[in-house]
N, C-alpha and C. Protein backbone atom coordinates (compact mmCIF):
# COMPACT_ATOMS: atom_id res chain seq x y z
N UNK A 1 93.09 89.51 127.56
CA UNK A 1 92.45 90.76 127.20
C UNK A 1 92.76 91.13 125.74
N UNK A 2 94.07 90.80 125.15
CA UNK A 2 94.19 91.45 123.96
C UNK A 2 93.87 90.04 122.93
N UNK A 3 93.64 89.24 123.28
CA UNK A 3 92.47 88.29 122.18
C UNK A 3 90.99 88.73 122.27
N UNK A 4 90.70 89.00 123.20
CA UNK A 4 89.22 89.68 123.59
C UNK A 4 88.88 90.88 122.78
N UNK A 5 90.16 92.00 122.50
CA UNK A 5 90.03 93.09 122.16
C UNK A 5 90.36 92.46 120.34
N UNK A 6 90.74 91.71 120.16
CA UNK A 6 91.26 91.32 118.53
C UNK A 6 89.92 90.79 118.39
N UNK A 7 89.22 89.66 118.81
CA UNK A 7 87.52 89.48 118.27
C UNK A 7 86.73 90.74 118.24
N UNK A 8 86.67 91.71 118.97
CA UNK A 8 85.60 92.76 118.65
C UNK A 8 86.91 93.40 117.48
N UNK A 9 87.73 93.60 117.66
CA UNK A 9 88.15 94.16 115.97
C UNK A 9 87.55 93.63 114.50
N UNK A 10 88.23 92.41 114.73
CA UNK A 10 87.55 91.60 113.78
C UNK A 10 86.35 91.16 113.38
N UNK A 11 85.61 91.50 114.24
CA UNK A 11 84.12 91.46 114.06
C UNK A 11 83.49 92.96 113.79
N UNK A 12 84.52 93.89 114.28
CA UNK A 12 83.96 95.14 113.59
C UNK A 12 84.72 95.21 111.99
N UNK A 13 85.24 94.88 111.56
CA UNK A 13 85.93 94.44 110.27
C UNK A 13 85.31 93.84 109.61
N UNK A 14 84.57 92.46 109.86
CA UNK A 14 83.94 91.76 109.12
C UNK A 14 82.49 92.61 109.16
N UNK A 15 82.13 93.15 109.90
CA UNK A 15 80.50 93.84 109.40
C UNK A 15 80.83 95.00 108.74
N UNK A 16 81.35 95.85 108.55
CA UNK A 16 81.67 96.94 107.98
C UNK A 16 82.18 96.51 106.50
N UNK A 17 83.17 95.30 106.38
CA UNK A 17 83.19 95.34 105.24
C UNK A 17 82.31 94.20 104.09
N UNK A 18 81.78 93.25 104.88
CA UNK A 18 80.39 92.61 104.48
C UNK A 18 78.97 94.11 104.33
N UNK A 19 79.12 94.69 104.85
CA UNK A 19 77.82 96.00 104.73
C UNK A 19 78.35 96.37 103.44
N UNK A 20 79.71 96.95 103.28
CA UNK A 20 79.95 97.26 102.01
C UNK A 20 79.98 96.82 100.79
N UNK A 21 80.59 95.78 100.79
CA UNK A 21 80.86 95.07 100.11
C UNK A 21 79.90 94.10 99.83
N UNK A 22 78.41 94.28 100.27
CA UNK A 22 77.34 93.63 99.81
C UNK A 22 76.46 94.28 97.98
N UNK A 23 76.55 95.18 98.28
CA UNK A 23 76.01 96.23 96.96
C UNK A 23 77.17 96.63 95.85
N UNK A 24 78.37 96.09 96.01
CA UNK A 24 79.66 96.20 95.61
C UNK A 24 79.55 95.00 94.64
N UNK A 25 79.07 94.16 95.47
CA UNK A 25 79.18 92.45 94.66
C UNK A 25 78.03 92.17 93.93
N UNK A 26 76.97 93.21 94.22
CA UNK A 26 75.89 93.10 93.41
C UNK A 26 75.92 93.48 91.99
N UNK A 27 77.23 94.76 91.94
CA UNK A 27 77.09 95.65 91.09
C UNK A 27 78.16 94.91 90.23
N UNK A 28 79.08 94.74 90.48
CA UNK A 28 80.32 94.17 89.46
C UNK A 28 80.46 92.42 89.51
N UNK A 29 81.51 91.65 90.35
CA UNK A 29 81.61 90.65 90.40
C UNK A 29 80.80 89.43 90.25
N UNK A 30 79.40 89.44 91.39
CA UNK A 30 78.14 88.88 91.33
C UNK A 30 77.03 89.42 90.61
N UNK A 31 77.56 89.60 89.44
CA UNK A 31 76.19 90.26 88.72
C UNK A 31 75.12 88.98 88.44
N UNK A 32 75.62 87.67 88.18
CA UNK A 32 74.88 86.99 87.34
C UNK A 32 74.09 85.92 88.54
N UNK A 33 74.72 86.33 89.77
CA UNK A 33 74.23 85.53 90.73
C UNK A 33 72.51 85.89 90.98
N UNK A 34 71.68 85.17 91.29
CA UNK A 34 70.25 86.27 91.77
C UNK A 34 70.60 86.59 93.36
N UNK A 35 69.76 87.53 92.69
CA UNK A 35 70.08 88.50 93.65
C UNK A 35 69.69 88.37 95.49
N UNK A 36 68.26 87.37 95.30
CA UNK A 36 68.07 86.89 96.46
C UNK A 36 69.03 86.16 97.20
N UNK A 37 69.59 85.51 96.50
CA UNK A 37 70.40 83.80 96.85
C UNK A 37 71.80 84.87 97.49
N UNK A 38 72.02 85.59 96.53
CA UNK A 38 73.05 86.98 97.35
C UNK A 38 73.22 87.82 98.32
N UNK A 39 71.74 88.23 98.35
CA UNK A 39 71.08 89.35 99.51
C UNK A 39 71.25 88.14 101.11
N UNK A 40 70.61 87.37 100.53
CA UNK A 40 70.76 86.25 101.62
C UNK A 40 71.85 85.90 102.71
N UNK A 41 72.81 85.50 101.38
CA UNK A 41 74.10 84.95 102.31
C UNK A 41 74.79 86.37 102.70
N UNK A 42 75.25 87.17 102.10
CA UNK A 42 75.40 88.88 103.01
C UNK A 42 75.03 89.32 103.72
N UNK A 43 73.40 89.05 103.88
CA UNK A 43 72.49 88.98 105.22
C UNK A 43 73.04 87.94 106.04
N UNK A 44 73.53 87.09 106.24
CA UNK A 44 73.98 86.13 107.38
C UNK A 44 74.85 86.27 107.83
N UNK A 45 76.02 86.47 106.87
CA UNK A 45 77.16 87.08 107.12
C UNK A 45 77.07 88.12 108.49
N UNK A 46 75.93 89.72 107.95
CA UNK A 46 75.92 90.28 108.54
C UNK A 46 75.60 89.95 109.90
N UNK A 47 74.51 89.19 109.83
CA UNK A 47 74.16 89.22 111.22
C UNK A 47 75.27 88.29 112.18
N UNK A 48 75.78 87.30 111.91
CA UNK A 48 77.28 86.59 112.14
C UNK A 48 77.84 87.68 112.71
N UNK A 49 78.00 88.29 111.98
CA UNK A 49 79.30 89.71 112.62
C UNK A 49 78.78 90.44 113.81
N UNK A 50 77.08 90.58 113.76
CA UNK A 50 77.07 91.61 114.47
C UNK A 50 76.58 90.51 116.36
N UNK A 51 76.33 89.10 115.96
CA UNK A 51 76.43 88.18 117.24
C UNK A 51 77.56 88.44 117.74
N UNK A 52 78.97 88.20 116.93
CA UNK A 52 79.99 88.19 116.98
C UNK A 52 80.54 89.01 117.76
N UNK A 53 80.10 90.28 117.20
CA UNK A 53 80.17 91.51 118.35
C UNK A 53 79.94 91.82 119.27
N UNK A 54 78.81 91.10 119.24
CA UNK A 54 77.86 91.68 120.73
C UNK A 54 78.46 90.76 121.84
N UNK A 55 78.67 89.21 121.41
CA UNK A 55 79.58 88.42 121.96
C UNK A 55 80.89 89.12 122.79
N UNK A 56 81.48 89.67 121.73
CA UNK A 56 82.90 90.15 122.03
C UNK A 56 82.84 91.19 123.19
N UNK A 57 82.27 92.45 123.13
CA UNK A 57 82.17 93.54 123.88
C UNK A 57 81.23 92.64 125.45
N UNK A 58 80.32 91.88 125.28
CA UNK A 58 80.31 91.39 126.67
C UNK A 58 81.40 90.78 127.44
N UNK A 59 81.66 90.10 126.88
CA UNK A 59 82.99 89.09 127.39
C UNK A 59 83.86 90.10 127.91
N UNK A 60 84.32 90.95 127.02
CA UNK A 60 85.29 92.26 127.59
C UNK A 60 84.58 93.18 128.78
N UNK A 61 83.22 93.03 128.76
CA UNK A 61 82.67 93.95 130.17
C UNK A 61 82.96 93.16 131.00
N UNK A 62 82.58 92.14 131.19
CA UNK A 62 82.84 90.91 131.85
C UNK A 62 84.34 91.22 132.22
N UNK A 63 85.26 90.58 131.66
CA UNK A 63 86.35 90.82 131.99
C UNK A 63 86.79 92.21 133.13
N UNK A 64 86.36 93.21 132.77
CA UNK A 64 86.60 94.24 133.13
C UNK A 64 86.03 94.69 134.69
N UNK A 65 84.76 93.95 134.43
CA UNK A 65 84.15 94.19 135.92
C UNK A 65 85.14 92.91 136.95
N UNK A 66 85.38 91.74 136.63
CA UNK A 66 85.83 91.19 137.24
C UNK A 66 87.28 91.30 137.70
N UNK A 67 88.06 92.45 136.89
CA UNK A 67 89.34 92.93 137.45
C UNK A 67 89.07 94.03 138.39
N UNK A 68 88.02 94.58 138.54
CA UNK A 68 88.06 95.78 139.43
C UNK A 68 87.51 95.04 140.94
């Protein structure tokens, strides 16, 4: 249960700070990158995180129905 509960952390971690930190990297660090080739891989990222999630919180319903 508490590896179950550490993937939906971490997957709420990684989308929250990939969301942020997408327009962050546009603005300072990745300036010279284009911007598509950027938008892109932050877009994958994101969606990564948010499988990730959706992954996680089933598995834990799962879990949960099967202890009761």
């Amino acid at each position: 249960m508490i590896l179950r509960r550490a993937r939906t952390i971490a997957a709420w971690i990684l989308l929250i700070g990939s969301a942020v930190m997408w327009p962050v990297s546009m603005r300072t660090f990745a300036k010279n990158e284009p911007p598509l080739v950027l938008s892109l891989s932050f877009l994958a990222i994101v969606i990564e995180a948010a499988s990730l999630l959706t992954a996680s919180q089933v598995h834990e319903e799962q879990a949960r129905k099967s202890n009761d």
